[in-house]
N, C-alpha and C. Protein backbone atom coordinates (compact mmCIF):
# COMPACT_ATOMS: atom_id res chain seq x y z
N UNK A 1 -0.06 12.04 -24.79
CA UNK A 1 -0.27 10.61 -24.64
C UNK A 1 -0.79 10.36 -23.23
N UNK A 2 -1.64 9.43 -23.40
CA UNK A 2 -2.24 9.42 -21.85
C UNK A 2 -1.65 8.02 -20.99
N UNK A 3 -1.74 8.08 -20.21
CA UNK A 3 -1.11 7.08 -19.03
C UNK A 3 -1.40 5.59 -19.31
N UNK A 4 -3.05 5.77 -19.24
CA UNK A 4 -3.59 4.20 -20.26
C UNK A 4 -2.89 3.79 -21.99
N UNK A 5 -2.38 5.09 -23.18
CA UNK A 5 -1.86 4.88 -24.07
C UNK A 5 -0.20 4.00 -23.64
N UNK A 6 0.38 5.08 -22.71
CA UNK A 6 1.71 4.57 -22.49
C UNK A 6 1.83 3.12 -21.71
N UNK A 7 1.05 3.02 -20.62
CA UNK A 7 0.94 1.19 -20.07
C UNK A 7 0.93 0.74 -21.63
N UNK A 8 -0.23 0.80 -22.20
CA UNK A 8 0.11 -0.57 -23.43
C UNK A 8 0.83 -0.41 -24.25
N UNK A 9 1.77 0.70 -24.25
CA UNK A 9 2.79 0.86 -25.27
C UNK A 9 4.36 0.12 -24.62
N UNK A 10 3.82 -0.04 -23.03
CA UNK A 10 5.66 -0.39 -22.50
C UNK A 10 5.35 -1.73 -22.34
N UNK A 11 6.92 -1.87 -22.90
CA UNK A 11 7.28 -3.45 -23.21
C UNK A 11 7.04 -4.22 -21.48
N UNK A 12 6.53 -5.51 -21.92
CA UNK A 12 6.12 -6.32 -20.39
C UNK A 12 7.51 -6.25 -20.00
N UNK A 13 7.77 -5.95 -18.49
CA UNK A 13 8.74 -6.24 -18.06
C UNK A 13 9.49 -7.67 -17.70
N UNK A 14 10.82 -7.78 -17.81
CA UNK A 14 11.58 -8.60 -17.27
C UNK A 14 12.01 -9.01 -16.19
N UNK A 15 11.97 -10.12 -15.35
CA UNK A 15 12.45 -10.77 -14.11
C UNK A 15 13.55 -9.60 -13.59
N UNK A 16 14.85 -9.62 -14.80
CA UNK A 16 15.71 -8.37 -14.19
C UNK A 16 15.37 -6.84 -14.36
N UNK A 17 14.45 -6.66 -14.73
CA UNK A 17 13.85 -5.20 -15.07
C UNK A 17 13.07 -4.65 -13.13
N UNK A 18 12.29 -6.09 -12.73
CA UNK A 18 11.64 -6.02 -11.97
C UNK A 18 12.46 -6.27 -10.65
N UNK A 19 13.50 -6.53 -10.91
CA UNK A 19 14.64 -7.23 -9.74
C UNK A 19 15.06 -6.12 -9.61
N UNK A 20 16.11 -5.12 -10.34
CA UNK A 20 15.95 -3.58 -10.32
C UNK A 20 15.20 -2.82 -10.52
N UNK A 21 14.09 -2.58 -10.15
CA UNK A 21 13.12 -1.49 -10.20
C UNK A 21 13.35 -0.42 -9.69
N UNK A 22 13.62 -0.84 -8.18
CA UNK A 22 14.06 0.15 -7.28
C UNK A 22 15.35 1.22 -7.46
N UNK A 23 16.05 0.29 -7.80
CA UNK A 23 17.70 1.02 -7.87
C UNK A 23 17.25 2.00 -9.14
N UNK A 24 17.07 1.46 -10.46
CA UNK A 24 16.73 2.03 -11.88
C UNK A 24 15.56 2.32 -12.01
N UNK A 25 13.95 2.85 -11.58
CA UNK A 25 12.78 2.97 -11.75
C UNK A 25 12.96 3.61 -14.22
N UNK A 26 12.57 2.48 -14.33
CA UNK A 26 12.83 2.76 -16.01
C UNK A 26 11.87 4.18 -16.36
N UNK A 27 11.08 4.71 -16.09
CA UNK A 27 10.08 5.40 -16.87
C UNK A 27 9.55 6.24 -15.48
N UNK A 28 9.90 6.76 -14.64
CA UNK A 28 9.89 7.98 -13.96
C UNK A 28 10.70 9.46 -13.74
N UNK A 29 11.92 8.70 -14.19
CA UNK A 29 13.18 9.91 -13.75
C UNK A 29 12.97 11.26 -14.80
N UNK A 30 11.94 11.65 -14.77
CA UNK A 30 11.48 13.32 -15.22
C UNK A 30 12.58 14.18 -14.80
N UNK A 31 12.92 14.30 -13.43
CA UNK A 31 13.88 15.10 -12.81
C UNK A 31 14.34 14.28 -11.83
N UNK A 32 15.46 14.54 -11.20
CA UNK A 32 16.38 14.23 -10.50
C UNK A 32 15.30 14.23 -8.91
N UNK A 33 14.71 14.91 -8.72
CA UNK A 33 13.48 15.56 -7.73
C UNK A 33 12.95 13.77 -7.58
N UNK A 34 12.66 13.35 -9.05
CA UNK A 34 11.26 12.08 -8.72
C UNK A 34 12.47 11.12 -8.69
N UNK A 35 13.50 11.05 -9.62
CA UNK A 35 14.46 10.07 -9.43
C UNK A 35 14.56 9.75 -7.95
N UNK A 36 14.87 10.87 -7.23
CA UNK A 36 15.20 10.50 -5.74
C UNK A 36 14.59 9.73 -4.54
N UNK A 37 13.41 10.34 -5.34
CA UNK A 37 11.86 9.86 -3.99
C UNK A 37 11.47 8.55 -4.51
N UNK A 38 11.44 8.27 -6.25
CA UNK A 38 11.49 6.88 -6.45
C UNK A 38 12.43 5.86 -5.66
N UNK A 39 13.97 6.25 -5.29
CA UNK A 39 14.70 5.32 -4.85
C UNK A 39 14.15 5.12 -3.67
N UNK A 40 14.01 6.68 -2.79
CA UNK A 40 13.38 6.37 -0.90
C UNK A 40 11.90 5.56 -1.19
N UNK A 41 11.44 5.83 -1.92
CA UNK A 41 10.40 4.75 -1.34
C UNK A 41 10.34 3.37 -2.02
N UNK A 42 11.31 2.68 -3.02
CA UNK A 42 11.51 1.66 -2.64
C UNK A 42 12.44 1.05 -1.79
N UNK A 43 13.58 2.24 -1.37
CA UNK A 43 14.07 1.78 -0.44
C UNK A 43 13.53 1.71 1.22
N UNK A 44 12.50 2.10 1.10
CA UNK A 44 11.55 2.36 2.19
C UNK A 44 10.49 0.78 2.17
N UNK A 45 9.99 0.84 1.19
CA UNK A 45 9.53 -0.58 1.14
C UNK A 45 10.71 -2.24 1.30
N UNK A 46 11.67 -2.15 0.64
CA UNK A 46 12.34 -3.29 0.96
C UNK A 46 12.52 -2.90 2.63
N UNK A 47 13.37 -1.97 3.65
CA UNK A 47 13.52 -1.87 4.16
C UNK A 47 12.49 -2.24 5.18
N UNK A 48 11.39 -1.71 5.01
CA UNK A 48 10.11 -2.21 5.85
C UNK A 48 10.53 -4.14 5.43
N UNK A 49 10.21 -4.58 4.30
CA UNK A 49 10.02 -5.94 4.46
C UNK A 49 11.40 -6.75 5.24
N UNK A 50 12.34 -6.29 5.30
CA UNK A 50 13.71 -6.57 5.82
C UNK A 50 13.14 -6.53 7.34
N UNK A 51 12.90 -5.79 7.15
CA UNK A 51 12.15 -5.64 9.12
C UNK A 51 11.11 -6.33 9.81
N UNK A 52 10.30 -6.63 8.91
CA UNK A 52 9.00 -7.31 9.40
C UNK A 52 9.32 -9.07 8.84
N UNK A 53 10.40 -9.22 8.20
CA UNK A 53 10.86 -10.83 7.76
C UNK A 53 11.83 -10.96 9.32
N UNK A 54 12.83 -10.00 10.43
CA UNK A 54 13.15 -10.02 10.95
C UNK A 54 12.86 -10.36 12.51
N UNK A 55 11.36 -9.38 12.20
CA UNK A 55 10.50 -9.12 13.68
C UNK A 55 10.20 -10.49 13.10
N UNK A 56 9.40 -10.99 12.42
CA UNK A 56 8.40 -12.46 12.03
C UNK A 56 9.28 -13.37 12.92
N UNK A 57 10.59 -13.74 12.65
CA UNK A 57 11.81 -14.73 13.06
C UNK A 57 11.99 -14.55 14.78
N UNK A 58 11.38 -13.36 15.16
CA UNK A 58 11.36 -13.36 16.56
C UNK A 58 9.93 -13.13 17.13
N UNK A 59 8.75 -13.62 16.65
CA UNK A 59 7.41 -13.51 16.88
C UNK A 59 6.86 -12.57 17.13
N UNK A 60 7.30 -10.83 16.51
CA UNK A 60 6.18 -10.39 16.86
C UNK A 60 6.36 -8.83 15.31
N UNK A 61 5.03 -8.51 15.48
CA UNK A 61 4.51 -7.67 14.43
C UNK A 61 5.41 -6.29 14.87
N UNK A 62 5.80 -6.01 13.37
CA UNK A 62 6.14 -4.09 13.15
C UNK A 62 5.22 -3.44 14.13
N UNK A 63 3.97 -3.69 14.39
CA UNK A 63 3.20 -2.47 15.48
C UNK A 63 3.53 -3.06 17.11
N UNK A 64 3.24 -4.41 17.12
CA UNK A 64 4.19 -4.50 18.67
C UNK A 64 5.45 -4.07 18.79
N UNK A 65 6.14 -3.71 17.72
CA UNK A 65 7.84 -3.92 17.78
C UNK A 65 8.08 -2.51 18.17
N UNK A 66 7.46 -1.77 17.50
CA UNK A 66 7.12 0.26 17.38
C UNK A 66 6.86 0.38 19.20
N UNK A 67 5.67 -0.03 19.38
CA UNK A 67 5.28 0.15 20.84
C UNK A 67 6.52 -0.14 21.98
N UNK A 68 7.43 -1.26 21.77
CA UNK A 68 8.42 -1.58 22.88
C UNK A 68 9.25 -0.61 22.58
N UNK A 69 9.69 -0.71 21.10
CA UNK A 69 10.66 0.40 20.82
C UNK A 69 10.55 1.87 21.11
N UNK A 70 8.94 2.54 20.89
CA UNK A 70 9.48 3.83 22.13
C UNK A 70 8.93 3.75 23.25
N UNK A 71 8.31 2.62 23.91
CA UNK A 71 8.68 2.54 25.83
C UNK A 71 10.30 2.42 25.99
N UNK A 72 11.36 2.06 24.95
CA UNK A 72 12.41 1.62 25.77
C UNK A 72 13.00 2.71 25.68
N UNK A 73 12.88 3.76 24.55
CA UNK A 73 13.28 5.01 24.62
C UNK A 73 12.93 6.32 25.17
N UNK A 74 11.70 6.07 25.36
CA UNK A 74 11.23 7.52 26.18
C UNK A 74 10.45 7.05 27.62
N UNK A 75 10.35 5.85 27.62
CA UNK A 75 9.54 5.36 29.49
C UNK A 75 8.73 4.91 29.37
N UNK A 76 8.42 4.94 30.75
CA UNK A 76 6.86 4.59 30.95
C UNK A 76 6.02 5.84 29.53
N UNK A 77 4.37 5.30 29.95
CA UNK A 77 3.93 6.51 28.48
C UNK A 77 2.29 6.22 28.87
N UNK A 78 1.34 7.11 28.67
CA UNK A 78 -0.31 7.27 28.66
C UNK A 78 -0.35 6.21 27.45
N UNK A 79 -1.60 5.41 27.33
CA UNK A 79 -1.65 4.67 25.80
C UNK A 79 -2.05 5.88 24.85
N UNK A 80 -2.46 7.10 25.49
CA UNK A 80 -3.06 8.14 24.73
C UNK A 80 -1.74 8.43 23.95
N UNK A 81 -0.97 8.65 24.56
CA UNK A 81 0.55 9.41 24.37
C UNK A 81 0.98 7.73 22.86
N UNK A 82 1.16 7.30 23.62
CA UNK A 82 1.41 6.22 22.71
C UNK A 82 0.67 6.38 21.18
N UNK A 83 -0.42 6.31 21.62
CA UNK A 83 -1.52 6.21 19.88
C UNK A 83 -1.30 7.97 19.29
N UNK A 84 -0.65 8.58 20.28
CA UNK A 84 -0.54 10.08 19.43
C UNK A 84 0.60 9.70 18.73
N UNK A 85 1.91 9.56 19.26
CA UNK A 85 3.54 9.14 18.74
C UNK A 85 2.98 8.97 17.52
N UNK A 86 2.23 7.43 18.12
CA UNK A 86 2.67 6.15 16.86
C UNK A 86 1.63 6.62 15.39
N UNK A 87 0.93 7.57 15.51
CA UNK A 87 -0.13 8.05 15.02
C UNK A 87 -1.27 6.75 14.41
N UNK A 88 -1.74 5.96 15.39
CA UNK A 88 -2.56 4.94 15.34
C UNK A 88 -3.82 4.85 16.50
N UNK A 89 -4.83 4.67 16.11
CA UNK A 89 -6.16 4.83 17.05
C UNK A 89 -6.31 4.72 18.39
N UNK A 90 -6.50 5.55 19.06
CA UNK A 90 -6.88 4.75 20.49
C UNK A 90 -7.21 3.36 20.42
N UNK A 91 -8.30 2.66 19.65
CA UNK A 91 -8.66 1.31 19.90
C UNK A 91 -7.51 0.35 19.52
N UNK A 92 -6.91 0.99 18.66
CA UNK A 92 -5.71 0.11 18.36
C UNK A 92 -4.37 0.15 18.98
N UNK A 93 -4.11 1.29 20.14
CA UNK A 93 -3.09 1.19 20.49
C UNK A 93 -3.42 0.38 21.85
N UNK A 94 -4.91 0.45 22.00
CA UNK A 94 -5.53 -0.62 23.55
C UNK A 94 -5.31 -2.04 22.60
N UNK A 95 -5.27 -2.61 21.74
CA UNK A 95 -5.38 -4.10 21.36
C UNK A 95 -4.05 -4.23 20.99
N UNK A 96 -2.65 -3.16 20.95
CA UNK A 96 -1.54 -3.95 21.10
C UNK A 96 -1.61 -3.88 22.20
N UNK A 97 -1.45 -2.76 23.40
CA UNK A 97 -0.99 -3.02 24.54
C UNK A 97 -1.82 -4.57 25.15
N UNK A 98 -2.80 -4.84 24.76
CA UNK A 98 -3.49 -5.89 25.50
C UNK A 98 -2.59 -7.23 24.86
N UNK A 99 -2.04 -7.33 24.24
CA UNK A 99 -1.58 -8.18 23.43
C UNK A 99 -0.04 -8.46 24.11
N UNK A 100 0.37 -7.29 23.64
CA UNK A 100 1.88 -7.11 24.74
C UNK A 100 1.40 -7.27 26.28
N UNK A 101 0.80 -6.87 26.73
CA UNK A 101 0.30 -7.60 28.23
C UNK A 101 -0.24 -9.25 28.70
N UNK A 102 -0.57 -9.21 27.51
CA UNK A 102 -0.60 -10.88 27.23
C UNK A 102 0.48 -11.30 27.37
N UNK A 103 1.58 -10.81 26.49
CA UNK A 103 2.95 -12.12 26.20
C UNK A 103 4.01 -12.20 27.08
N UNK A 104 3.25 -10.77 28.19
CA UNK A 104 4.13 -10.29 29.44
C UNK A 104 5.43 -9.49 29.40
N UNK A 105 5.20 -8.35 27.85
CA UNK A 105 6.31 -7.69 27.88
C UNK A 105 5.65 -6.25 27.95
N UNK A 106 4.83 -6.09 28.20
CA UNK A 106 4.68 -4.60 28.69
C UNK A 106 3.16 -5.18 30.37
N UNK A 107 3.51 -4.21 31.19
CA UNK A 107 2.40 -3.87 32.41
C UNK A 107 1.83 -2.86 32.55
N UNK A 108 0.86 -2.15 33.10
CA UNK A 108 -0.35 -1.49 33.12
C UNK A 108 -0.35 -0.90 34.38
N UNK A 109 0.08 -0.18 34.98
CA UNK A 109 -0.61 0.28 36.29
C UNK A 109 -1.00 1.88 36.12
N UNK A 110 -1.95 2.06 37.53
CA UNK A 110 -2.44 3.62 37.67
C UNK A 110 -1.25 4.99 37.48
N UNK A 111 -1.87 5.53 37.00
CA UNK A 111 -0.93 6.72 36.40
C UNK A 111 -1.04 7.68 37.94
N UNK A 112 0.53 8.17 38.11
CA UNK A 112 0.18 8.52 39.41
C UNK A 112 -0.52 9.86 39.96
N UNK A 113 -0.79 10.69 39.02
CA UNK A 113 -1.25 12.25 39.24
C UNK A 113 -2.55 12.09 38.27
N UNK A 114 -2.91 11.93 37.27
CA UNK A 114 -3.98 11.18 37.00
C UNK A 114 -4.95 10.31 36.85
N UNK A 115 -5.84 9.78 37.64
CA UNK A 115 -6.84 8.93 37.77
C UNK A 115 -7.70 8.24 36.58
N UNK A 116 -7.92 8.84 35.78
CA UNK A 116 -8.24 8.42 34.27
C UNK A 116 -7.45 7.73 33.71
N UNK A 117 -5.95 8.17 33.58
CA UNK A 117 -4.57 7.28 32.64
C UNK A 117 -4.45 6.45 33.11
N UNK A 118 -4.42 5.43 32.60
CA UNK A 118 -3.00 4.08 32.78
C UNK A 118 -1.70 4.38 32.41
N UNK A 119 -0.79 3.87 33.21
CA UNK A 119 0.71 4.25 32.17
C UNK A 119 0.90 2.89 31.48
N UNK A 120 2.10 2.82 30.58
CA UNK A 120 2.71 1.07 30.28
C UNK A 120 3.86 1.19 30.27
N UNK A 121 4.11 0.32 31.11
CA UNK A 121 5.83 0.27 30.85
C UNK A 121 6.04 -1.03 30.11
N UNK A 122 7.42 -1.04 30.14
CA UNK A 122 8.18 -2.34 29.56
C UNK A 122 8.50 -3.36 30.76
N UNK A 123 8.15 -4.95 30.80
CA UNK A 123 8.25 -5.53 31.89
C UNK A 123 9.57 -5.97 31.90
N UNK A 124 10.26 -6.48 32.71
CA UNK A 124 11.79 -7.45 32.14
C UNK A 124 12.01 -7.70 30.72
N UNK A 125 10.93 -8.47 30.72
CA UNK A 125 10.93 -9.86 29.44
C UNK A 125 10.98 -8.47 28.11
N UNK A 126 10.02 -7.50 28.27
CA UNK A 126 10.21 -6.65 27.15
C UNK A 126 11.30 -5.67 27.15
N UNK A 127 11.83 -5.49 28.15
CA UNK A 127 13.42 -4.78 28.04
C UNK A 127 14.41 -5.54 27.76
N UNK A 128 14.18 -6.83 27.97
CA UNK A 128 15.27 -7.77 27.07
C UNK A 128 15.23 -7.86 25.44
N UNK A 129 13.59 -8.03 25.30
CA UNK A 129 13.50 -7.69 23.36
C UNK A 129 13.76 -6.37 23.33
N UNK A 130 13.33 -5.40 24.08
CA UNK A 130 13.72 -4.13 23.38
C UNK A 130 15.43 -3.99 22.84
N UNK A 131 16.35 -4.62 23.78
CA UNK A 131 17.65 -4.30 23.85
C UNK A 131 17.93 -5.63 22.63
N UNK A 132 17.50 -6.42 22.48
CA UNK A 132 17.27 -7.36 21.68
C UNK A 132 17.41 -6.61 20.12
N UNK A 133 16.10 -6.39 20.30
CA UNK A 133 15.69 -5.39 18.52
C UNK A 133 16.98 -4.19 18.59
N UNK A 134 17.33 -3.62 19.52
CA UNK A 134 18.49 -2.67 19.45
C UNK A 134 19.87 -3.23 19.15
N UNK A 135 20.04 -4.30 19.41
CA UNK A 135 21.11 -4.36 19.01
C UNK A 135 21.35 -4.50 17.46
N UNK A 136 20.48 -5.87 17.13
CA UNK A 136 20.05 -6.34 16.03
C UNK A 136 19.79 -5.23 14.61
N UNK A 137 19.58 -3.90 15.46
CA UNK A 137 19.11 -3.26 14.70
C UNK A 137 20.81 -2.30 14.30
N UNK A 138 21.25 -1.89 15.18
CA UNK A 138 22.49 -1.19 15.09
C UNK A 138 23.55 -2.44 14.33
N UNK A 139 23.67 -3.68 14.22
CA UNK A 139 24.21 -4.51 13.59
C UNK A 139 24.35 -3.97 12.15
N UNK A 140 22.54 -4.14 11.96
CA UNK A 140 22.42 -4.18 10.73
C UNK A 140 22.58 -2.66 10.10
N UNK A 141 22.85 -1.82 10.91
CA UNK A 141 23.05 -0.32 10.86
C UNK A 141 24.78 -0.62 10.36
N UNK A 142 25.27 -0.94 10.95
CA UNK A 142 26.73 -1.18 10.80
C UNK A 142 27.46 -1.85 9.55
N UNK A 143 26.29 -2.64 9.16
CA UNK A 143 26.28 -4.08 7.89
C UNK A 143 26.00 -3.37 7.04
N UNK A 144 25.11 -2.30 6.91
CA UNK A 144 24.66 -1.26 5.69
C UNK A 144 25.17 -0.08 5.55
N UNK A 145 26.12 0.44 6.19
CA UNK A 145 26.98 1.81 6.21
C UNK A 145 28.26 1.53 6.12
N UNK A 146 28.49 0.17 6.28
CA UNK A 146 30.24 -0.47 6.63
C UNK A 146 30.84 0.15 5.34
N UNK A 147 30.80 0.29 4.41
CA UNK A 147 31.65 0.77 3.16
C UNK A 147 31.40 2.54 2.75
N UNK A 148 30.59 3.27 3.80
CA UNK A 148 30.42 4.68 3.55
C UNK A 148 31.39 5.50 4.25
N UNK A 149 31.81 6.33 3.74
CA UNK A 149 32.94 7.77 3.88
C UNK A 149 32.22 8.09 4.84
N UNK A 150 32.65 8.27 5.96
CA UNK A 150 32.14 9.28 7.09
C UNK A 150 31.79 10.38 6.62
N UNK A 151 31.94 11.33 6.04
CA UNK A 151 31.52 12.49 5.27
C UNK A 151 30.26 12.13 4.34
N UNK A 152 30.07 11.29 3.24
CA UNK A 152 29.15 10.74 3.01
C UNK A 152 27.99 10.15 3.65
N UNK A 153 28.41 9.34 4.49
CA UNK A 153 27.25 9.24 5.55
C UNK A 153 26.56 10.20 6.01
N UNK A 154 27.23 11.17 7.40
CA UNK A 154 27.25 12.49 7.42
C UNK A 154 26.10 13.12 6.02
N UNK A 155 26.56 13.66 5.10
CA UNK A 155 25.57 14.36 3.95
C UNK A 155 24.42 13.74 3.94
N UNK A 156 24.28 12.37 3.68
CA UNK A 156 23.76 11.31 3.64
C UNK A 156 22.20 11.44 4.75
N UNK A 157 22.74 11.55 6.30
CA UNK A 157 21.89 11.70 7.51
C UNK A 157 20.88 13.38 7.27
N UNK A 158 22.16 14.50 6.97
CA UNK A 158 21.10 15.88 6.61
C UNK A 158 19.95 15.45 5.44
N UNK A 159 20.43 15.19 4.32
CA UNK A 159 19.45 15.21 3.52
C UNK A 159 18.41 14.01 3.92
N UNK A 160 18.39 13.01 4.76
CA UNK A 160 17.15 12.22 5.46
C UNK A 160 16.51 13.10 6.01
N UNK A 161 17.38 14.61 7.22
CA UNK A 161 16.80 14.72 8.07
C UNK A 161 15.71 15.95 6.89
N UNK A 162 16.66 16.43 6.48
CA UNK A 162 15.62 17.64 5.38
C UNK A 162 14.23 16.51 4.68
N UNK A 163 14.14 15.59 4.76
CA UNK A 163 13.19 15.10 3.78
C UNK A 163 12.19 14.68 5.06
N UNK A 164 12.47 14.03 6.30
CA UNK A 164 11.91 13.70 7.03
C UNK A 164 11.23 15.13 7.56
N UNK A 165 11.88 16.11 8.23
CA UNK A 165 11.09 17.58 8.16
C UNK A 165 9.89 18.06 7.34
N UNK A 166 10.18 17.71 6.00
CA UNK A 166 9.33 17.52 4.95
C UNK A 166 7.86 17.08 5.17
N UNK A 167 8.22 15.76 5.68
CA UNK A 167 7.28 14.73 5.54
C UNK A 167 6.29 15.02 6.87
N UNK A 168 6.75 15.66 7.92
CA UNK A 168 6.15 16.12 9.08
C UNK A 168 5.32 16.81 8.72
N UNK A 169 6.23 17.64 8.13
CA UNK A 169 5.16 19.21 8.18
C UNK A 169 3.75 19.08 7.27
N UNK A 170 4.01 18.00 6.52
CA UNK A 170 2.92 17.80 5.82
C UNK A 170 1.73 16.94 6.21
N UNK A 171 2.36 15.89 7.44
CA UNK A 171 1.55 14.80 8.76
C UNK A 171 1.16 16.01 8.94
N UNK A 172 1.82 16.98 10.00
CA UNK A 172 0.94 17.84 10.91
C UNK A 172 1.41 16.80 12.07
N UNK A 173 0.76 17.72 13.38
CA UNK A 173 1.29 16.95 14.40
C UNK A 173 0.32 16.06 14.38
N UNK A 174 1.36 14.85 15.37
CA UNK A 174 0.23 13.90 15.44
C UNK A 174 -1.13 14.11 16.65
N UNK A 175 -2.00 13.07 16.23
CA UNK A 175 -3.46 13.93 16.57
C UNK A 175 -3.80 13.16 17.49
């Protein structure tokens, strides 16, 4: 049966069919293998929209939010270094930083052993959102694990980290 036979053979879905999709994906679970990766990536998608309905409420975009979030963790940074991390274009990691230099939460000065680099740091105003989004974020870390077995959790973090390994090796480093 082919893929186009089976679409017009499955019944239109329901408001609650589509409300659980994620948790129950009806017509994938072949193996326990796709069952799983069905749940991470809709739990990967709500999760993204949970985040970017969050950042929205404090004015600024998932790609400005990424950029403060690793200046506040690893430093000052090259924008080169930056657009490698974040694995996003040179031109695009120059039109957030210009943007965040606009709103006055990241600054720009000469890189000190290289003449070519700029570094960016985080200015005040953006080490206050950074610690801002950190807290906010460990809250909601706390709000979503509050009922897990330490041991569960625990299992829980390896098998992210085994899947995230996964998912690297198959990026490749970033370029």
């Amino acid at each position: 049966m082919t893929a186009q036979n089976r679409a017009a053979q499955a019944p239109e879905p329901t408001q609650a069919s589509v409300e659980t999709f994620y948790r129950n994906p009806p017509f994938r679970a072949e193996t326990d293998a796709v069952a799983a990766l069905d749940r991470l990536w809709g739990t990967s998608l709500l999760l993204g929209e949970l985040m970017q309905r969050g950042l929205a409420e404090r004015g600024i975009t998932l790609a400005r939010a990424a950029v403060i979030s690793l200046l506040a963790r690893a430093g000052s940074s090259t924008q080169r270094s930056l657009s490698r991390v974040l694995r996003v274009t040179p031109r695009d990691i120059t039109g957030l930083v210009d943007a965040l230099e606009g709103d006055g939460l990241v600054a720009r000065s000469p890189h000190p052993t290289d003449r070519r680099a700029t570094l960016v740091s985080l200015t005040e105003a953006g080490a206050v959102l950074a610690a801002t989004l950190t807290r906010d974020q460990d809250a909601f870390a706390e709000r979503l694990f509050a009922d897990a077995d330490p041991d569960e959790l625990r299992a829980f973090m390896r098998m992210v980290d085994r899947v995230l390994v996964q998912v690297e090796e198959r990026l490749g480093p970033p370029r």
